[in-house]
Structures are given as C-alpha cells and as structure tokens.
C-alpha atoms as a PDB file:
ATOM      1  CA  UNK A   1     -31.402 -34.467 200.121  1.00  0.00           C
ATOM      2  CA  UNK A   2     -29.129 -35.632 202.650  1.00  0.00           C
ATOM      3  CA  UNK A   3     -30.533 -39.096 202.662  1.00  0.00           C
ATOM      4  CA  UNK A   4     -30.587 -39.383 198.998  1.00  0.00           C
ATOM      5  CA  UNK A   5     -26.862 -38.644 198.934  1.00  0.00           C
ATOM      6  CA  UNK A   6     -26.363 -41.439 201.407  1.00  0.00           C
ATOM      7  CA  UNK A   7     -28.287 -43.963 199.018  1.00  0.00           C
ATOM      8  CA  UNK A   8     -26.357 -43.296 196.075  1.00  0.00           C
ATOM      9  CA  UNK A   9     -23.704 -43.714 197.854  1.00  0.00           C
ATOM     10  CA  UNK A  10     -24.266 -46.533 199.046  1.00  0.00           C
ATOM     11  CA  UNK A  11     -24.991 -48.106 196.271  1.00  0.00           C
ATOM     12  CA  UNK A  12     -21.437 -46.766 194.686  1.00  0.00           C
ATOM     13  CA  UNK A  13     -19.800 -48.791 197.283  1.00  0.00           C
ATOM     14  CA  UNK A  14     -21.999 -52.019 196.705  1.00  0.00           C
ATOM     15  CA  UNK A  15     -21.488 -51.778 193.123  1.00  0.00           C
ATOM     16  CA  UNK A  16     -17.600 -51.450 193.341  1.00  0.00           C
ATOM     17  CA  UNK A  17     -17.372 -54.375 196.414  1.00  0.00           C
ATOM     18  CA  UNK A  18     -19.473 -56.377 193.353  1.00  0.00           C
ATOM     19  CA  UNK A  19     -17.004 -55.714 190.912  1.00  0.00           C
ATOM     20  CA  UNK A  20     -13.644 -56.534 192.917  1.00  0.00           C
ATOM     21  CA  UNK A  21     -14.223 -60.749 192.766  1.00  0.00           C
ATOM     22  CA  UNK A  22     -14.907 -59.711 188.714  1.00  0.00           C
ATOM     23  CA  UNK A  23     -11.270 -57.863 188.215  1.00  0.00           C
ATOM     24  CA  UNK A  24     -10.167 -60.650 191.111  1.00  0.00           C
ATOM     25  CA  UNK A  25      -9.933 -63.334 188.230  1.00  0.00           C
ATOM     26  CA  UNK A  26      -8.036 -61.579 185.597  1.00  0.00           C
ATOM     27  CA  UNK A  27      -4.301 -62.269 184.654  1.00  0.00           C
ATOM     28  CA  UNK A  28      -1.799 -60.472 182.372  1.00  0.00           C
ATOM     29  CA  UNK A  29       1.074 -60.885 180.700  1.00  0.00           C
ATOM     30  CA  UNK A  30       4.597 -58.696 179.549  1.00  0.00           C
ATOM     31  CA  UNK A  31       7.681 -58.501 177.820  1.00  0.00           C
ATOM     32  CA  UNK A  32       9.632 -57.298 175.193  1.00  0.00           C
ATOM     33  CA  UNK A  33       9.595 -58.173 171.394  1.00  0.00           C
ATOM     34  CA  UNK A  34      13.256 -57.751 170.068  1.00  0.00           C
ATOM     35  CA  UNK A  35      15.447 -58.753 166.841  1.00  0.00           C
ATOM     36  CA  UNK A  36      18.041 -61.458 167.122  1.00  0.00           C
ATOM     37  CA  UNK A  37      20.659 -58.759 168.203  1.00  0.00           C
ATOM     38  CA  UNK A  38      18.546 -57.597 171.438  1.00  0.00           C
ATOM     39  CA  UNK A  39      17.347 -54.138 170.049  1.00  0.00           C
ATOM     40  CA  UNK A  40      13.407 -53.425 170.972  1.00  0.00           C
ATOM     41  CA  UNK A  41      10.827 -53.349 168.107  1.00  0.00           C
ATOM     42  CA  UNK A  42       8.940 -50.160 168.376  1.00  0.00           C
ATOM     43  CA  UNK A  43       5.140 -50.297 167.800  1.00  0.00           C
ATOM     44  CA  UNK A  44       5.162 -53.984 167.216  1.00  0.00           C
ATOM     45  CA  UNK A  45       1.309 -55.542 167.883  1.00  0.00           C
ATOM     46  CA  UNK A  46       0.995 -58.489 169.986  1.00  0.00           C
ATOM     47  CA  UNK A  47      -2.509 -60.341 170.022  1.00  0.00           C
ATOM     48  CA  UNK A  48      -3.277 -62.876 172.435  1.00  0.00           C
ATOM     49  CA  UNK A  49      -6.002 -65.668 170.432  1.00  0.00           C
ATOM     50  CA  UNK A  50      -7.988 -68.724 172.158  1.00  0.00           C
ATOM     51  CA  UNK A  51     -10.011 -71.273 170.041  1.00  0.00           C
ATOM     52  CA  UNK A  52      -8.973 -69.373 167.090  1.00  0.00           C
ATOM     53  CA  UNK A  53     -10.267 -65.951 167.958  1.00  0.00           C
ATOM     54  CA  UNK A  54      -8.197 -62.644 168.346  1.00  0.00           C
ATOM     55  CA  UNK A  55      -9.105 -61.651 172.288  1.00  0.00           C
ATOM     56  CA  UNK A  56      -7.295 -58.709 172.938  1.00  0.00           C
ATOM     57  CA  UNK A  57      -4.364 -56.635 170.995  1.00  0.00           C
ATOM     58  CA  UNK A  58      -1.844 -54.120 172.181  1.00  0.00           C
ATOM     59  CA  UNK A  59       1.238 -52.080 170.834  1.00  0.00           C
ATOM     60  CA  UNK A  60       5.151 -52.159 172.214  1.00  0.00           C
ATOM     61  CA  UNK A  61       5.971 -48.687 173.484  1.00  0.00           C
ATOM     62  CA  UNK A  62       9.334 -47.412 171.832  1.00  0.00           C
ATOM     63  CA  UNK A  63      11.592 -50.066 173.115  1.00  0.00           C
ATOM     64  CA  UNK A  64       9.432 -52.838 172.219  1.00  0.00           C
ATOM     65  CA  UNK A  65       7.834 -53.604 175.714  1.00  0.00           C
ATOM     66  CA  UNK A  66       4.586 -54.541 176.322  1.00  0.00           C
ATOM     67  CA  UNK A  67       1.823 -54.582 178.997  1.00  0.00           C
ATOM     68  CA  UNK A  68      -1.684 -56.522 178.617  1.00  0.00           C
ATOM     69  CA  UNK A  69      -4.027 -56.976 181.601  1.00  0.00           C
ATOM     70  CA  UNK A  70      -7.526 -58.092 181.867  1.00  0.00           C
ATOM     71  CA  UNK A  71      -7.246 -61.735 180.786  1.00  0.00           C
ATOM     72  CA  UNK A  72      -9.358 -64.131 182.011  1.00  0.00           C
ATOM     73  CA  UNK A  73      -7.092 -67.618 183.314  1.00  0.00           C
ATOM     74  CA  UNK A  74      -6.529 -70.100 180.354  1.00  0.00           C
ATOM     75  CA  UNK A  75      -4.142 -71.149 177.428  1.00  0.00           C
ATOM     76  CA  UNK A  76      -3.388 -68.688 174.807  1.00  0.00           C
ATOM     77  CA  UNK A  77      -1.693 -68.154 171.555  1.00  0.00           C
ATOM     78  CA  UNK A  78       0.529 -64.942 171.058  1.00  0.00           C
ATOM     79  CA  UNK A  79       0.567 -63.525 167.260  1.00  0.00           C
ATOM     80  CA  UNK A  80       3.351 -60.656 167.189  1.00  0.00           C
ATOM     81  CA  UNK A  81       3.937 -59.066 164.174  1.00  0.00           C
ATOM     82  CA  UNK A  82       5.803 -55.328 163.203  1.00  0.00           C
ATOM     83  CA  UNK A  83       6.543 -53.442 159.668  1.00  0.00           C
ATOM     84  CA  UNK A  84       9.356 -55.016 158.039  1.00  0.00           C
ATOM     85  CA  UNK A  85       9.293 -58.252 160.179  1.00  0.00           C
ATOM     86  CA  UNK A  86       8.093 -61.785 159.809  1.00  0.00           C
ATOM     87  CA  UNK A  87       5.539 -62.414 162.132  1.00  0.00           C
ATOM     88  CA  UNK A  88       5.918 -64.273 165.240  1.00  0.00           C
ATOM     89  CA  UNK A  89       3.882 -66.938 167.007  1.00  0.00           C
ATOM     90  CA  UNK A  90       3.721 -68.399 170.489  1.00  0.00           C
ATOM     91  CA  UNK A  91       1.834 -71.047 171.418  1.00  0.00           C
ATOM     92  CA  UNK A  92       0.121 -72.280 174.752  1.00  0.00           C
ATOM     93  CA  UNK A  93       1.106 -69.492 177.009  1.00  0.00           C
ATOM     94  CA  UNK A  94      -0.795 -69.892 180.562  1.00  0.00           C
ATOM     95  CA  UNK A  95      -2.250 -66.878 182.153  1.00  0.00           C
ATOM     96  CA  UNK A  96      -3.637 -67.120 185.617  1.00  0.00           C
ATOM     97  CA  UNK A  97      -6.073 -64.800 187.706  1.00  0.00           C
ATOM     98  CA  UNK A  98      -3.574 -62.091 189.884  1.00  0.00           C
ATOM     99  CA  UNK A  99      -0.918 -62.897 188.215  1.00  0.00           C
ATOM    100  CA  UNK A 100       1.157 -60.812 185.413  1.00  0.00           C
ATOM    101  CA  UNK A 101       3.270 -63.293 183.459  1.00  0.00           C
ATOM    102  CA  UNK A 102       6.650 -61.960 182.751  1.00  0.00           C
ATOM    103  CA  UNK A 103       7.472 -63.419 179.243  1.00  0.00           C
ATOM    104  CA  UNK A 104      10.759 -61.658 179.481  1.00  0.00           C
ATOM    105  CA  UNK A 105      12.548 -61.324 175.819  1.00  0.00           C
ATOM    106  CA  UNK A 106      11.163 -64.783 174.156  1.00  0.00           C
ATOM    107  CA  UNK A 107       9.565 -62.646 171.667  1.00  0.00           C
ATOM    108  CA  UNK A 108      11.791 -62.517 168.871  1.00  0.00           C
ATOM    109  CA  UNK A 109      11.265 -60.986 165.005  1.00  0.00           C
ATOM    110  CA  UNK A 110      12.975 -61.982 162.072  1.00  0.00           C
ATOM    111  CA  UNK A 111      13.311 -59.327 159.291  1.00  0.00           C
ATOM    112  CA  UNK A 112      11.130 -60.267 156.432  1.00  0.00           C
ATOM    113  CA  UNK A 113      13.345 -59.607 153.444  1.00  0.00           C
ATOM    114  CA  UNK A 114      10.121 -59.278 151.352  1.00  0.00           C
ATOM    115  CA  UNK A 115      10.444 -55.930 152.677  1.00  0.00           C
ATOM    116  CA  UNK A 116      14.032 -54.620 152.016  1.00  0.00           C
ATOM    117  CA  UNK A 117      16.610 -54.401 149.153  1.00  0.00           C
ATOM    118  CA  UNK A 118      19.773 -56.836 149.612  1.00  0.00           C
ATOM    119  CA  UNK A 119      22.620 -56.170 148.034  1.00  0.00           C
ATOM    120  CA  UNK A 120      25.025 -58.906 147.676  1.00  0.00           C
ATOM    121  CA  UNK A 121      28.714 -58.906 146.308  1.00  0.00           C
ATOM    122  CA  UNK A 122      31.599 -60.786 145.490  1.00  0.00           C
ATOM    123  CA  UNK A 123      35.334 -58.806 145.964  1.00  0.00           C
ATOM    124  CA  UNK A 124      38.247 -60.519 143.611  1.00  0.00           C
ATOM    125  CA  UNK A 125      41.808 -60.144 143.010  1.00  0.00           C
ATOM    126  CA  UNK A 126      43.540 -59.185 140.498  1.00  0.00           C
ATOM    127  CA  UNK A 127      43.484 -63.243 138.939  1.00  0.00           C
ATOM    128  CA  UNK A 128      40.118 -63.599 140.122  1.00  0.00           C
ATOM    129  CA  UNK A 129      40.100 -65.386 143.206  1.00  0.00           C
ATOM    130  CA  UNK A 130      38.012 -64.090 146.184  1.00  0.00           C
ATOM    131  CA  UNK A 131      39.817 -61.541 148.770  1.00  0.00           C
ATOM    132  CA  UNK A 132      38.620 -62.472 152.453  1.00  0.00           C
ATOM    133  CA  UNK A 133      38.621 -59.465 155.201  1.00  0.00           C
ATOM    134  CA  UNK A 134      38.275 -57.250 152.526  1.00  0.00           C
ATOM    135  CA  UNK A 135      36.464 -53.850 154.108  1.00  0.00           C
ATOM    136  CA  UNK A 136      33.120 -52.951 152.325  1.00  0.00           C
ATOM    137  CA  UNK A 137      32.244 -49.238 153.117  1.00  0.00           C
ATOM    138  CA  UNK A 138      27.839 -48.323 151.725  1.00  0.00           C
ATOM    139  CA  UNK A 139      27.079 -44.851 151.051  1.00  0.00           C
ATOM    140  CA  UNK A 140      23.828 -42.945 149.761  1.00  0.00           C
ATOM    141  CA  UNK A 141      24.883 -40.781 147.027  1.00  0.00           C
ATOM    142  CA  UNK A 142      22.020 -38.425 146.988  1.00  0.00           C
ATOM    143  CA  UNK A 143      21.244 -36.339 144.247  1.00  0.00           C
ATOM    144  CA  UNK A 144      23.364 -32.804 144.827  1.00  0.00           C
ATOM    145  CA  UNK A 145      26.130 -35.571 144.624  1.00  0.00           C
ATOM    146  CA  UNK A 146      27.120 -35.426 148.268  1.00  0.00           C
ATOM    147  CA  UNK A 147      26.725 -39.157 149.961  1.00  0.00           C
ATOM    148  CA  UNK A 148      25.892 -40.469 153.617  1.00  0.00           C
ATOM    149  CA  UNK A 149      27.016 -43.314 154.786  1.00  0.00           C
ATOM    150  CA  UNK A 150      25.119 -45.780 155.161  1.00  0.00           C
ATOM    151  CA  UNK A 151      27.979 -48.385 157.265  1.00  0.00           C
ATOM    152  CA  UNK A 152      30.102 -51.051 156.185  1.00  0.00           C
ATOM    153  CA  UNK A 153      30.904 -54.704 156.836  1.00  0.00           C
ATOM    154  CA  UNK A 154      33.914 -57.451 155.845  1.00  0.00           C
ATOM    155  CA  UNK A 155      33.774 -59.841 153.410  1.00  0.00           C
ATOM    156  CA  UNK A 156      33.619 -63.657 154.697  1.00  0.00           C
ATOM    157  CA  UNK A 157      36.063 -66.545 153.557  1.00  0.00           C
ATOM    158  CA  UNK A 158      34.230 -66.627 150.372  1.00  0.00           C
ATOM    159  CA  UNK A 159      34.788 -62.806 149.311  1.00  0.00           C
ATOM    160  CA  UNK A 160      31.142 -62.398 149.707  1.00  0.00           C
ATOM    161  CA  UNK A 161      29.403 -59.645 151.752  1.00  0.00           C
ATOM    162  CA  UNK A 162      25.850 -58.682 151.931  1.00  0.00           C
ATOM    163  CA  UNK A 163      24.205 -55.385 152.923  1.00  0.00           C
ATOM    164  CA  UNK A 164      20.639 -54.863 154.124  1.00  0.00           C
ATOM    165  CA  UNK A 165      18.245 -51.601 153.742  1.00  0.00           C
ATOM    166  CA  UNK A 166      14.666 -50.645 153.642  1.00  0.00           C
ATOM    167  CA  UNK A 167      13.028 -50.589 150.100  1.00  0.00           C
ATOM    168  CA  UNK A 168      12.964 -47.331 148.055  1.00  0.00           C
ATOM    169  CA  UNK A 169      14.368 -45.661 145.402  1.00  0.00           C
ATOM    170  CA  UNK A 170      18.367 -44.764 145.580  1.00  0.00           C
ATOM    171  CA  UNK A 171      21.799 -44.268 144.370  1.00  0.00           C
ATOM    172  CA  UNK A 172      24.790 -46.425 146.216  1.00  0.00           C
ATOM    173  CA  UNK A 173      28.084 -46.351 145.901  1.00  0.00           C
ATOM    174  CA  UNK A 174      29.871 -49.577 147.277  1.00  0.00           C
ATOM    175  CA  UNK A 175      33.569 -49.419 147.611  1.00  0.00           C
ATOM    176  CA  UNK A 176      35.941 -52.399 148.792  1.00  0.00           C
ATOM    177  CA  UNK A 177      39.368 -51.538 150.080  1.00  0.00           C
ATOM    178  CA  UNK A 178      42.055 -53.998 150.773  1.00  0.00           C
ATOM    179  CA  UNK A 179      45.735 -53.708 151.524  1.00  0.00           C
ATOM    180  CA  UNK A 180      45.735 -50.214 150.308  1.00  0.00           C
ATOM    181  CA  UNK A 181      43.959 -50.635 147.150  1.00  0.00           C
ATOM    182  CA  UNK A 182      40.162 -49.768 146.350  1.00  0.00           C
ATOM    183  CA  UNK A 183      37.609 -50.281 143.958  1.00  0.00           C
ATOM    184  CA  UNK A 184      34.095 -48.563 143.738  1.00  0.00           C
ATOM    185  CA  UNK A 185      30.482 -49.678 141.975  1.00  0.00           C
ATOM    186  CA  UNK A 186      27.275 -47.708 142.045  1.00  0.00           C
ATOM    187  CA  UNK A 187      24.407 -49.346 141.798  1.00  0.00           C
ATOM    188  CA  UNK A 188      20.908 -48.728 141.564  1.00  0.00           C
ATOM    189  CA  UNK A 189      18.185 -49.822 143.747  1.00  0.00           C
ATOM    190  CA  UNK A 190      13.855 -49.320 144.048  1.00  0.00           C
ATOM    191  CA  UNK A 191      11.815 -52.076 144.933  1.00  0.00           C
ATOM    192  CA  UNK A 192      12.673 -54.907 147.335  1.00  0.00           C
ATOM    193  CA  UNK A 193      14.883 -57.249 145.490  1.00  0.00           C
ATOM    194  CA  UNK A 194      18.369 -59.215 145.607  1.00  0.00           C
ATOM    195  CA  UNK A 195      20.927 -57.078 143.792  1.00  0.00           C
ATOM    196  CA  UNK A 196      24.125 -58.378 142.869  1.00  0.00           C
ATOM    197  CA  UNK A 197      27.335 -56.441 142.361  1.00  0.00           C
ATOM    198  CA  UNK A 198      31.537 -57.592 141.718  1.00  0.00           C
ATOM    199  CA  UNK A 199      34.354 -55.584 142.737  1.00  0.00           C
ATOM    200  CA  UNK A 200      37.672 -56.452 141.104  1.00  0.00           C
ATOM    201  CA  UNK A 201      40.361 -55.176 142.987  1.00  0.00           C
ATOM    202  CA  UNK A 202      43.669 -54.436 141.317  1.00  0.00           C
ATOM    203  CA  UNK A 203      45.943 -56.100 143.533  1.00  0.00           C
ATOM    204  CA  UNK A 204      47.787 -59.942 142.684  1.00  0.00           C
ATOM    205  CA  UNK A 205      47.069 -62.915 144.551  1.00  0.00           C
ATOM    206  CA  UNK A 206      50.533 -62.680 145.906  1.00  0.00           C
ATOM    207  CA  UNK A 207      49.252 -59.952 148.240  1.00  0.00           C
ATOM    208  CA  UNK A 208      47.081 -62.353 150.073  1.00  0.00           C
END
C-alpha cells in the first residue's frame, strides 16, 4: 500500500514538472474598456482573434477591467464590443510567453446611437433668433404625473442642444430657461430615433 502511494505520487510530481515548460510559454494581456469620458464599461466582451478565428473571449468586471491569460506568443486582433456601444477593434497586439501585457485604457467605445433616442432642439427668442447659454433642464414625467429628472445641459452658439437616453417608451418634459423666463415642451418618445423639438422663449432679442 505504502509503495503504491509512493508511485502515484510520483507520478503527480512528474506529470506537473511536465506541464510547467507547457504554462512556461503562455502570455496575457489587461486593461480597461472605457467611453470617451473615462467611465468603465461593465460586462463589455473582449475577444482576442488570429488568422481570422475567435481564440479566446472574456467579460470586464464592473468597472470595465479585464484579465486574459493563457495565450500562446503571437500577433492578435482585439474585437471589444458592449450593449449600447459600437464595437471596437484593435489590431496587431503582441503577446509574449511570461509576460501580461498591460493595454492600459486604449480600449475605447463609442455609443452606438442605433441604440438610444436623441432628442435634439432649437431655443429662440422672442423674433426668432437662437438664444446661446440658454439652460435645458430633461425630466421623466411618469404616469401618476410626478417627474424625475433626468439632467440638463446648455445650448451651444447655435441655440441647439441635444440630449441622449436609452430606447423605450416615455413621457419628457423639456424646459429652457433663460434670463428669468421659461418655456416647456413634452414630447413623446419609444423606439430609437432622432426627435426634434423648438422652444420659443418669450423674451426680445434686446435681452441678449
């Protein structure tokens, strides 16, 4: 019994001294996939491809970071993609055996506005020339009539402001305020779309 013990484990230890020049080769890489402003992508799947085959996936943890180990040394091609982004593509990234390339934050997203409904509006005066600065406050009005806001943003030299939000089904209530005076339009959104809206606010040019 006792020698039998020692055999298998001897072979244990042969088998695992076998294996070490095997794991000995591999590289890795890491990073982070972010959007232009910095902020991780949760979840987002990054796939590592050579001579046009998909070799080995993994997912960002919650602040977009990402670990993958095991590759053999060569050239590949990174394919990162998340919900709600356009995908993202890296070419020619060099992996060698020990080593676990730090791609840092190169790994960056662009949202796919396929995906979300844009609202875009113009804010006037009173004669009908564009108001610049003006402040655009975006609420939810849900459907007890109580709203949540939802942000708000300036309009640019061209009295033109845009707002950004996932696609679905809702009420919003857009209201521009300038110089003391405000005007509000609700409008209606569902599907991913461009919606357009015009504020008129009753105020003279002469308040500029």
């Amino acid at each position: 019994m006792k020698k039998r013990c020692m055999r298998i484990l001897l072979i244990s230890i042969l088998s695992a001294i076998c294996l070490l020049p095997v794991f000995a080769q591999t590289g890795g890489l890491k990073g982070k996939v972010r959007t232009n402003s910095g902020s991780g992508i949760a979840k987002a799947s990054v796939t590592v491809r050579q001579d046009g085959k998909d070799v080995k996936s993994v997912r960002a943890d919650a602040k977009g970071n990402f670990v993958m180990e095991g590759l053999d040394s060569g050239n590949y091609n990174l394919v990162v993609d998340a919900k709600g982004y356009s995908s993202g593509l890296l070419y020619n990234v060099e992996v060698k055996k020990k080593k676990l390339r730090d791609l840092g934050d190169r790994l960056i997203l662009s949202i796919d506005q396929g995906t979300q409904v844009i609202v875009k509006g113009s804010v006037f005066y009173r004669e009908g020339t564009s108001v610049t600065g003006a402040k655009i406050e975006i609420e939810k009005v849900n459907a007890d009539g109580s709203t949540q806001s939802l942000g708000s943003v300036f309009t640019n030299v061209s009295g033109e402001f845009t707002v950004r939000r996932p696609e679905g089904p809702a009420k919003l209530r857009v209201t521009a305020k300038f110089k003391g005076v405000s005007g509000t339009k609700e409008i209606e959104v569902e599907n991913a779309a461009v919606y357009r809206l015009a504020i008129t606010l009753d105020l003279p040019r002469t308040e500029k």
